[in-house]
N, C-alpha and C. Protein backbone atom coordinates (compact mmCIF):
# COMPACT_ATOMS: atom_id res chain seq x y z
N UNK A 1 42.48 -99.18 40.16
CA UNK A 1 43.72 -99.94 40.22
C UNK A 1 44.90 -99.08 39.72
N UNK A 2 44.53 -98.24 38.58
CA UNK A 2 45.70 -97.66 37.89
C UNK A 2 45.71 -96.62 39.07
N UNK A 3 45.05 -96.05 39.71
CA UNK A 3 45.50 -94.76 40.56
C UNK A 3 45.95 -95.46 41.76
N UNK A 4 46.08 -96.54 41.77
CA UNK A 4 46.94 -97.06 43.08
C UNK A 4 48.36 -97.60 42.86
N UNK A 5 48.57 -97.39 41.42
CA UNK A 5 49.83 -97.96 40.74
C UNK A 5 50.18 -98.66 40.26
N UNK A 6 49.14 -99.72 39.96
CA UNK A 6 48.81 -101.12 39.08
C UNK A 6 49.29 -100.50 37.69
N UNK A 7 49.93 -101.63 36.85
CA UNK A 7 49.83 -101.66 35.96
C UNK A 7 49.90 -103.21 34.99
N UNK A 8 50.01 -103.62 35.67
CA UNK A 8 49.70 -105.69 35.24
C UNK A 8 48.65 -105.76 35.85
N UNK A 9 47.61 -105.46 35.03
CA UNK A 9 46.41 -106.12 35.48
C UNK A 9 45.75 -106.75 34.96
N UNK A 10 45.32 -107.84 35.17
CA UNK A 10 44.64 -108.93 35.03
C UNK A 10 43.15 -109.07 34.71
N UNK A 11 42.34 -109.56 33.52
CA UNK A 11 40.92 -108.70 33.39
C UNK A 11 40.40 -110.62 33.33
N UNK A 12 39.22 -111.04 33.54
CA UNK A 12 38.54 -112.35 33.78
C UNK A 12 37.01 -111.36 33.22
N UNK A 13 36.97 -111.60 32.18
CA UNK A 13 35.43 -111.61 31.47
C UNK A 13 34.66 -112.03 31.47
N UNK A 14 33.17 -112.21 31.09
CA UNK A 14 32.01 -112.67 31.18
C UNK A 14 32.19 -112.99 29.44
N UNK A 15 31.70 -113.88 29.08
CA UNK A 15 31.54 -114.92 27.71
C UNK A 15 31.34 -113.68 26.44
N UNK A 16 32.15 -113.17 25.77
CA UNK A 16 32.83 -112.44 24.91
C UNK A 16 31.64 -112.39 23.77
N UNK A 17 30.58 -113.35 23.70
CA UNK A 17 29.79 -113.54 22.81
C UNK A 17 28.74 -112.42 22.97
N UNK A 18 28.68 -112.06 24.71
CA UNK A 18 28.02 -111.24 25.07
C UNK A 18 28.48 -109.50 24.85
N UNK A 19 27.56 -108.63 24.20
CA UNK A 19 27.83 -107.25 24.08
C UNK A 19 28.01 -107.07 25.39
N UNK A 20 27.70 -107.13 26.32
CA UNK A 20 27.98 -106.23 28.09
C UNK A 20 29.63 -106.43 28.31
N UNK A 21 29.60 -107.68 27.73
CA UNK A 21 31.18 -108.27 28.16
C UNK A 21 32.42 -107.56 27.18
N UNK A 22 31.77 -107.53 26.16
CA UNK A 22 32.61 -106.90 24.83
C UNK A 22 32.62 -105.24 25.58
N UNK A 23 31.74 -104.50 25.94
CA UNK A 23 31.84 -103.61 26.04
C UNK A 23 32.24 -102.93 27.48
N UNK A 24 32.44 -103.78 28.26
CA UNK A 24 33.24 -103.96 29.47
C UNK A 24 34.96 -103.99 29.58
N UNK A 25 34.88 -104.83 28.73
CA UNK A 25 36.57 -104.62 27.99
C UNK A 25 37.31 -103.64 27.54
N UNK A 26 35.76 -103.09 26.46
CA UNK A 26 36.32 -102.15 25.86
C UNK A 26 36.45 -100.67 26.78
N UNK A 27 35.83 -100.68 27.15
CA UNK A 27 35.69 -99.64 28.81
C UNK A 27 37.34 -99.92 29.47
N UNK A 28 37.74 -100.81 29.77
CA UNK A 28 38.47 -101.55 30.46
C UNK A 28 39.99 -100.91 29.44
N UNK A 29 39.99 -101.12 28.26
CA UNK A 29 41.01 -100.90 27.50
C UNK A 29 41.01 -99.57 27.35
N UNK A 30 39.99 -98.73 27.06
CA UNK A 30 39.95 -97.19 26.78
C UNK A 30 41.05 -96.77 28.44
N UNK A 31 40.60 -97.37 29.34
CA UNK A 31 41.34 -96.66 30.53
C UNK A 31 42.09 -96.82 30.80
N UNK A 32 42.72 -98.05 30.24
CA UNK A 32 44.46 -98.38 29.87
C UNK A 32 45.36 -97.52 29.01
N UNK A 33 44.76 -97.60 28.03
CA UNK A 33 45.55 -96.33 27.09
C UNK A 33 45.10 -94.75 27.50
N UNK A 34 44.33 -94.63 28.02
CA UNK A 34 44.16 -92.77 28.61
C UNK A 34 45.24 -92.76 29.82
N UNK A 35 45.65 -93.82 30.61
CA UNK A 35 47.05 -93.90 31.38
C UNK A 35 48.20 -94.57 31.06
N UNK A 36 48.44 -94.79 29.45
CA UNK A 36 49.70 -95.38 28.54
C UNK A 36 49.63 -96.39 29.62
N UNK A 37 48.99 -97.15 29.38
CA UNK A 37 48.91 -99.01 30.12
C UNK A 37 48.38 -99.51 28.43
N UNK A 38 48.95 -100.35 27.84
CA UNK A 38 48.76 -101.04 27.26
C UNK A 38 48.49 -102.53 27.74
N UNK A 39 46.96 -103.00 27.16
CA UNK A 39 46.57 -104.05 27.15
C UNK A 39 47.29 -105.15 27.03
N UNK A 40 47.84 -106.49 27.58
CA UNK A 40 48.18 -107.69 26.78
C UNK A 40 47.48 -108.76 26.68
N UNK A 41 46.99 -108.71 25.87
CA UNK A 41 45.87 -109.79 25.57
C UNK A 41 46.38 -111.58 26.74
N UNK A 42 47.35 -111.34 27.01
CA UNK A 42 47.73 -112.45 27.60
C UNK A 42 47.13 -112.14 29.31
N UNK A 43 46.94 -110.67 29.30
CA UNK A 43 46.09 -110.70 30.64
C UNK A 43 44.78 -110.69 30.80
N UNK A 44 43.73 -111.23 29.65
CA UNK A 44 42.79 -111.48 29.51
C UNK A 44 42.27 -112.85 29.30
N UNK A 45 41.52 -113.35 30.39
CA UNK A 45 40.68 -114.45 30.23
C UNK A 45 39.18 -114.42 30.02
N UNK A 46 38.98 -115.46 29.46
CA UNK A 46 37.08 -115.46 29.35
C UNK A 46 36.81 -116.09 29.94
N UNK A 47 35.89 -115.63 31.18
CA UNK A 47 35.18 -116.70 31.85
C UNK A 47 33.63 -116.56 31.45
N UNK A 48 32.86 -117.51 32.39
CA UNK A 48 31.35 -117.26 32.24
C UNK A 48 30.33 -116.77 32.94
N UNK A 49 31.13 -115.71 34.27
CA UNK A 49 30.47 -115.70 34.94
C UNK A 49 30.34 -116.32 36.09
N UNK A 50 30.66 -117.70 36.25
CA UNK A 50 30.42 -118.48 37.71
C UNK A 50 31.75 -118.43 38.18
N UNK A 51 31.74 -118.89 39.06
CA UNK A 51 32.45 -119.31 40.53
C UNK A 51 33.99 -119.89 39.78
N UNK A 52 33.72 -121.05 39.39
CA UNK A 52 34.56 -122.09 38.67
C UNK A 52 35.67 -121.23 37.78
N UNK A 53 35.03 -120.46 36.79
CA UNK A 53 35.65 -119.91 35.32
C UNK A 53 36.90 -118.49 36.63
N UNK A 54 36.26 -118.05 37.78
CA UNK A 54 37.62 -117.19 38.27
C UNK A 54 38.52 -117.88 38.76
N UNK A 55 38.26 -119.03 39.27
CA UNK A 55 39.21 -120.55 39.39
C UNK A 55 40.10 -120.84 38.66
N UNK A 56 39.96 -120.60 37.47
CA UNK A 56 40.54 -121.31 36.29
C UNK A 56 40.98 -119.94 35.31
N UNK A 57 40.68 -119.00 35.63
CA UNK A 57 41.68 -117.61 34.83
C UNK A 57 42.57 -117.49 36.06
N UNK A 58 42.22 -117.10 37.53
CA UNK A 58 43.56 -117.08 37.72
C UNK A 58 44.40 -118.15 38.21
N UNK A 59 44.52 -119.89 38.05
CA UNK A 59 45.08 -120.49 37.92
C UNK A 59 45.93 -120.43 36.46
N UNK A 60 45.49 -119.92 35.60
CA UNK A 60 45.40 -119.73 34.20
C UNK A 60 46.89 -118.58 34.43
N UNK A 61 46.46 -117.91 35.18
CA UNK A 61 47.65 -116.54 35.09
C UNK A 61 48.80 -116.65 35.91
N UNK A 62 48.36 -117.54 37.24
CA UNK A 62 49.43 -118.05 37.93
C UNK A 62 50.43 -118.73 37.16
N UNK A 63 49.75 -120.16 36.68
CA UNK A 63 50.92 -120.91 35.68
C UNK A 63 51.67 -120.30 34.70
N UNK A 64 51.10 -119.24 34.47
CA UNK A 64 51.58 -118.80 33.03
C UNK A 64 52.86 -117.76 33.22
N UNK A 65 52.70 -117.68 34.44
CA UNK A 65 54.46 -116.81 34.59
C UNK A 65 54.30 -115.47 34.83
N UNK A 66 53.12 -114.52 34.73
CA UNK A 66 52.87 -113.11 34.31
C UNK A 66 52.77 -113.21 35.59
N UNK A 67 53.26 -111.83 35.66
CA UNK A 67 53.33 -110.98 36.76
C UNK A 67 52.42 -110.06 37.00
N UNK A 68 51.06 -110.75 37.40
CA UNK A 68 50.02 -109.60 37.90
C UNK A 68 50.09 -109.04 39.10
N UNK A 69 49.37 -108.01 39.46
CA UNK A 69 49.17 -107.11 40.58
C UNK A 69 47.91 -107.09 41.44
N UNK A 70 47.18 -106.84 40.04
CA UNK A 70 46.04 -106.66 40.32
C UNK A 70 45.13 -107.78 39.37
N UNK A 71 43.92 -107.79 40.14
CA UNK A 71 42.66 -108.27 38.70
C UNK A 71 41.32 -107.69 38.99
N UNK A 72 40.68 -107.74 38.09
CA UNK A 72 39.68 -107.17 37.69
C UNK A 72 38.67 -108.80 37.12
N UNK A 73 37.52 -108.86 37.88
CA UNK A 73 36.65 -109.54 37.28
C UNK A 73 35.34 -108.85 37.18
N UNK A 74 34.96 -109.09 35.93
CA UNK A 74 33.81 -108.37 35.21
C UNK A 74 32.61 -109.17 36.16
N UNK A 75 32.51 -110.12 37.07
CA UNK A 75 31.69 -109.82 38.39
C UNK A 75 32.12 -110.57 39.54
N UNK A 76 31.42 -110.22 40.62
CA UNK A 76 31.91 -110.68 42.02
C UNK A 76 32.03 -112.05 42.26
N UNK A 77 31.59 -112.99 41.63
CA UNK A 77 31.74 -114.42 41.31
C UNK A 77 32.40 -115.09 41.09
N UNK A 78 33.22 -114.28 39.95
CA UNK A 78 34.63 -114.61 39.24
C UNK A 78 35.69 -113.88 40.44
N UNK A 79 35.35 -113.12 40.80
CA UNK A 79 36.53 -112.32 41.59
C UNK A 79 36.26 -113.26 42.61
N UNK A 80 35.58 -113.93 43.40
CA UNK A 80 35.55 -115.01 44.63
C UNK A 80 36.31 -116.45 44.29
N UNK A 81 35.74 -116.53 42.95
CA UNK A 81 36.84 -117.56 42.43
C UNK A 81 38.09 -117.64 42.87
N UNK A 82 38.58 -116.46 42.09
CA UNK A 82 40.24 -116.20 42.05
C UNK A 82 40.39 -116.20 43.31
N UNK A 83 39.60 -115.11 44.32
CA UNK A 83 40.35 -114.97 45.88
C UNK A 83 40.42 -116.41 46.33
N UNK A 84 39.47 -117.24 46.22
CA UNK A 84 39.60 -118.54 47.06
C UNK A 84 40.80 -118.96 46.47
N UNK A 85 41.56 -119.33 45.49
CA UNK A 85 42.42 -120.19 44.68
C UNK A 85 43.65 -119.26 45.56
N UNK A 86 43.89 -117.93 45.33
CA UNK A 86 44.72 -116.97 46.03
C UNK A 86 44.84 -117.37 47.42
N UNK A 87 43.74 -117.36 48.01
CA UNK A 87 44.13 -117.67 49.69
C UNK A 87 44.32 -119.21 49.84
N UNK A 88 43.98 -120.12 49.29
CA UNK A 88 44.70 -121.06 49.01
C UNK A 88 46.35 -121.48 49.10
N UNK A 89 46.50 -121.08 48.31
CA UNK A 89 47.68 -121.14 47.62
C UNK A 89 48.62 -120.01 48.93
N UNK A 90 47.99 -118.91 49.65
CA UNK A 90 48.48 -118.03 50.57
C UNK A 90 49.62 -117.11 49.99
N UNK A 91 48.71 -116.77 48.73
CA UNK A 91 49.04 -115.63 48.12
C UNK A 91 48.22 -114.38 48.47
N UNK A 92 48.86 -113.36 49.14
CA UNK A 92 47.95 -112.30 49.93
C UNK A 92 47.06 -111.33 49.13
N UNK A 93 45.92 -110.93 49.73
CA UNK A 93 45.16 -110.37 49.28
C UNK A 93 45.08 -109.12 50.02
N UNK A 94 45.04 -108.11 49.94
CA UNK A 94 45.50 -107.49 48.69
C UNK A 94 47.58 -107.33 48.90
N UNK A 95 48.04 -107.64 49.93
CA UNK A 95 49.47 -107.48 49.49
C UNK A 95 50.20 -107.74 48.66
N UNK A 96 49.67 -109.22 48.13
CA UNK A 96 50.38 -109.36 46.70
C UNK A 96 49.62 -109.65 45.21
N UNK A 97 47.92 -109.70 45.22
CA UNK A 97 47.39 -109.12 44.29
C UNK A 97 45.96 -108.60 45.05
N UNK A 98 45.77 -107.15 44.48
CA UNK A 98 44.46 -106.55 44.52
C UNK A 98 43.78 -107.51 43.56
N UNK A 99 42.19 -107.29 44.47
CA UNK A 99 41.53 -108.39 43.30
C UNK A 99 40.20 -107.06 43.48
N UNK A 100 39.39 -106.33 42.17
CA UNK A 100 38.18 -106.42 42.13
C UNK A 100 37.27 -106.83 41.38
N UNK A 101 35.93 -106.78 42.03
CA UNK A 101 34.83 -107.11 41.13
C UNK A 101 33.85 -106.65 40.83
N UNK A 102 32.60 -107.08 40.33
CA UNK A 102 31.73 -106.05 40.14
C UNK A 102 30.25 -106.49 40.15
N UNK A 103 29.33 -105.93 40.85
CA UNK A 103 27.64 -106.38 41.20
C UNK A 103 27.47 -106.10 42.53
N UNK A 104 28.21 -106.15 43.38
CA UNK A 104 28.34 -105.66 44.56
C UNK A 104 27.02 -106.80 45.17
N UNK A 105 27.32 -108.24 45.24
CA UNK A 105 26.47 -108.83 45.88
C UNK A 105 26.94 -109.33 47.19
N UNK A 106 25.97 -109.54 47.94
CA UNK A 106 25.80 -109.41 49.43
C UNK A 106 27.12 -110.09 49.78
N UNK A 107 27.49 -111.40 49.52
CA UNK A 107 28.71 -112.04 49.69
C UNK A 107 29.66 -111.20 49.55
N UNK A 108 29.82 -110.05 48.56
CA UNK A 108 31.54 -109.32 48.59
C UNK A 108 31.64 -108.47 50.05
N UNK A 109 30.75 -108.42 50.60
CA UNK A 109 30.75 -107.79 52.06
C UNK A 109 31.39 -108.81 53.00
N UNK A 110 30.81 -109.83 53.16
CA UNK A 110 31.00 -111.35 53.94
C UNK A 110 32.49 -111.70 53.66
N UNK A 111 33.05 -111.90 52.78
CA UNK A 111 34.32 -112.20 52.64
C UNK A 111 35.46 -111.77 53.55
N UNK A 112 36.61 -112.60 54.06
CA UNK A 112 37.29 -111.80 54.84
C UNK A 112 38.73 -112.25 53.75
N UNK A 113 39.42 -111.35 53.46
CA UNK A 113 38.59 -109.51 53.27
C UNK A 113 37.52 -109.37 52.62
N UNK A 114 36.78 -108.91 52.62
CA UNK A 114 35.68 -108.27 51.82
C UNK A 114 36.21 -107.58 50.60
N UNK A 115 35.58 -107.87 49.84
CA UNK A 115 35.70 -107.47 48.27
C UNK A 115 35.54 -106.27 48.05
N UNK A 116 36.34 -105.26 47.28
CA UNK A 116 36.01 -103.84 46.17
C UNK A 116 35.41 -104.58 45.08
N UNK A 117 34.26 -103.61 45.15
CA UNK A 117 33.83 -104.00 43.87
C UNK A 117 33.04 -102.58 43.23
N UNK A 118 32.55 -102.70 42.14
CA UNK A 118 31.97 -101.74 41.38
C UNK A 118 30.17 -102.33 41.51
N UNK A 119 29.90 -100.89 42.28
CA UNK A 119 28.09 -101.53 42.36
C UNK A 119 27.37 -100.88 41.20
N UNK A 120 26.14 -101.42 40.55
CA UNK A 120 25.15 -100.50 39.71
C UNK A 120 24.49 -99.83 40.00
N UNK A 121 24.11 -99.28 39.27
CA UNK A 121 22.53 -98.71 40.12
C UNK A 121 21.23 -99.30 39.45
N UNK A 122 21.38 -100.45 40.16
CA UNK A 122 19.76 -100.76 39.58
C UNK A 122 18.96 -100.47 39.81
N UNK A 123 18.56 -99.63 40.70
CA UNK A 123 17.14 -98.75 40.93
C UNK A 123 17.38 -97.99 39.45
N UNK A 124 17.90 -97.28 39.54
CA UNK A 124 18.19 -95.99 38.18
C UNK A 124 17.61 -96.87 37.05
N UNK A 125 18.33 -98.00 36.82
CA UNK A 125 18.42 -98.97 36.09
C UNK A 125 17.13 -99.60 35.36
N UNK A 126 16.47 -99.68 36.45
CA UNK A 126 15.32 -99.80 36.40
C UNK A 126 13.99 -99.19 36.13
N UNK A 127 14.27 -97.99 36.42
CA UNK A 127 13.11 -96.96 36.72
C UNK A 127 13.58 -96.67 34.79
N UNK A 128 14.73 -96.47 34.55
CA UNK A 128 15.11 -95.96 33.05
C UNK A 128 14.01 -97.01 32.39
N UNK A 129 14.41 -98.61 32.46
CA UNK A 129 13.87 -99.33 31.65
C UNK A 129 12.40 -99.13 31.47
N UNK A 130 11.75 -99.14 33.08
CA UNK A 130 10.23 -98.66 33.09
C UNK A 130 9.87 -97.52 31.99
N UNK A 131 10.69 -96.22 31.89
CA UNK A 131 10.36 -95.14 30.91
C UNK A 131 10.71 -95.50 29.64
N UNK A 132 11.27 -96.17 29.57
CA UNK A 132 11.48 -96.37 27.88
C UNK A 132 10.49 -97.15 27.51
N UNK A 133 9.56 -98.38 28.39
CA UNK A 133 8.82 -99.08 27.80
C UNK A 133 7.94 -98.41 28.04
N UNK A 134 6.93 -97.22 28.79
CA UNK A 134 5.94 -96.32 28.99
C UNK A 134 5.85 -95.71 27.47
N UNK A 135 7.40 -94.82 27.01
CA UNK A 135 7.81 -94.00 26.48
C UNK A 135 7.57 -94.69 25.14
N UNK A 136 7.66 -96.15 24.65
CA UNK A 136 7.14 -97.15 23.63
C UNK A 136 5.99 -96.92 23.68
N UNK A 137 4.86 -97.32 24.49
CA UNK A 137 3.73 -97.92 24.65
C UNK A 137 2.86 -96.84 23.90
N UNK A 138 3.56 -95.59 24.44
CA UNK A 138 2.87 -94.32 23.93
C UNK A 138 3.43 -93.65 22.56
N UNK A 139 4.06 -94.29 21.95
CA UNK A 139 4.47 -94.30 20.79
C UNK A 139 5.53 -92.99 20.69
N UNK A 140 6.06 -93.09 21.64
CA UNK A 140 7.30 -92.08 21.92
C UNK A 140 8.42 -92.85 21.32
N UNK A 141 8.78 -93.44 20.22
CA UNK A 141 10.19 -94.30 20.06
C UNK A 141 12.32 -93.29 20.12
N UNK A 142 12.19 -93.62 21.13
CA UNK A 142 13.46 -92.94 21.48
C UNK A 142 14.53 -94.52 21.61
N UNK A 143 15.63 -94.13 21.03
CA UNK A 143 16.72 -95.03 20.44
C UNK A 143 18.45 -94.60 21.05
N UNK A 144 18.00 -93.44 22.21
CA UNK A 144 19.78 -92.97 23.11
C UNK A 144 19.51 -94.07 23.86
N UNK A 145 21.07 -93.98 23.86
CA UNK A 145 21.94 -95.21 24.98
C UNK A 145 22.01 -94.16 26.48
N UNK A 146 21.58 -95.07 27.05
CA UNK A 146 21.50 -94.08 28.48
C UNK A 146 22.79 -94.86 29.68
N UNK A 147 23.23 -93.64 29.83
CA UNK A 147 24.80 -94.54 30.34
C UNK A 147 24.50 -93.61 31.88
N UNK A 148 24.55 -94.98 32.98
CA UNK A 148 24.14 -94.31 34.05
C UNK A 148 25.68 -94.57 34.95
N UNK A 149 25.93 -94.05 35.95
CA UNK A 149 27.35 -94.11 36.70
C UNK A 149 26.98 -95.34 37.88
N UNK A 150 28.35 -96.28 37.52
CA UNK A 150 28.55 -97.00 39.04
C UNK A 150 29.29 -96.38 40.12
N UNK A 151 28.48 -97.32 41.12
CA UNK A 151 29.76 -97.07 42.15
C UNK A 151 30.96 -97.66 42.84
N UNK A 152 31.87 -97.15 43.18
CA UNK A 152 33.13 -97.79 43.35
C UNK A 152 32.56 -98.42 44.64
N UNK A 153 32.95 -99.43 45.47
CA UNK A 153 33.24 -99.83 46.84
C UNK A 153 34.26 -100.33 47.21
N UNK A 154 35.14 -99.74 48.05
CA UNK A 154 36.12 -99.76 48.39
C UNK A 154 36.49 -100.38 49.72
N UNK A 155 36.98 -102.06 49.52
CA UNK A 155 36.67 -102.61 51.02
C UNK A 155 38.35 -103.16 51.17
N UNK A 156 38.38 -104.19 51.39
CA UNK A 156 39.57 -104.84 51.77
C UNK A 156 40.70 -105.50 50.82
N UNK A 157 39.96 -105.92 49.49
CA UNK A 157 41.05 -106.14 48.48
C UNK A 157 41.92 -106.07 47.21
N UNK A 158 41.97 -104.38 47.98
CA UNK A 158 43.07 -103.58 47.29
C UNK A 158 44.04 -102.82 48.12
N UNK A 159 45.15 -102.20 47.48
CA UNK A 159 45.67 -101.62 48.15
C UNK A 159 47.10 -101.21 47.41
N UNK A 160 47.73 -99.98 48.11
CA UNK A 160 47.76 -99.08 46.74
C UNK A 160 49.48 -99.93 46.83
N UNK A 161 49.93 -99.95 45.45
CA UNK A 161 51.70 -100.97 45.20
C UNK A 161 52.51 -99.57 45.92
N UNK A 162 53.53 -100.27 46.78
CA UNK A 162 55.09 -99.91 47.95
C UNK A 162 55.54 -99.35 46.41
């Protein structure tokens, strides 16, 4: 978003109670300040994950007067939320806010537009978890954080700010 010229952007979280979510943010904020974007906590909502909670952050951001660009939902669920309420309302996607998300499930393809989103690698993901519990079993106790790379997908709702 920031390399397309965003800088009001809009973040819809997964339940804050959760470390993935805390540390999603914090991911989220480190890359705000490495491009002097400062955070405003007023562009942060907590949702839970479903459908409903991206409904209700960006109705949440609409009423509230801020001038977003872009949003960011911590998954594709929440980001379907918001787009439905957006095309609703026939606020354009992406002309007048980029929306992404992230899990890259089958639906962000289906959408018209189709969703950017950030995919995992759960194979990787997986095969890691398999070795660490092998790597237990055999009394190998190893305690690194293994930080594997997503991938961007880049479909229909974004697009870079005139």
């Amino acid at each position: 978003m920031i390399d397309l010229g965003h800088r009001n952007i809009a973040c819809i979280t997964g339940p804050l109670n959760i470390s993935l979510c805390r540390e999603r943010l914090k991911g989220f904020n480190d890359i705000l300040k490495k491009h002097n974007v400062k955070l405003d906590n007023k562009l942060v909502f907590e949702g839970d994950f479903k459908f409903n909670s991206g409904k209700n952050a960006i109705n949440h951001f609409l009423n509230s007067g801020l001038n977003i660009t872009a949003l960011w939902a911590q998954n594709d669920l929440m980001a379907i939320g918001a787009m439905n309420v957006l095309i609703r309302k026939k606020i354009g996607i992406p002309q007048d806010i980029s929306v992404i998300g992230m899990d890259n499930i089958d639906a962000a393809k289906m959408l018209v537009p189709s969703l950017t989103t950030i995919a995992q690698p759960y194979r990787e993901m997986c095969e890691k978890a398999v070795e660490s519990v092998i790597s237990q079993k055999e009394g190998k106790i190893t305690n690194k954080n293994i930080v594997l790379q997503p991938e961007l997908i880049v479909r229909e709702t974004t697009k870079k700010l005139d």
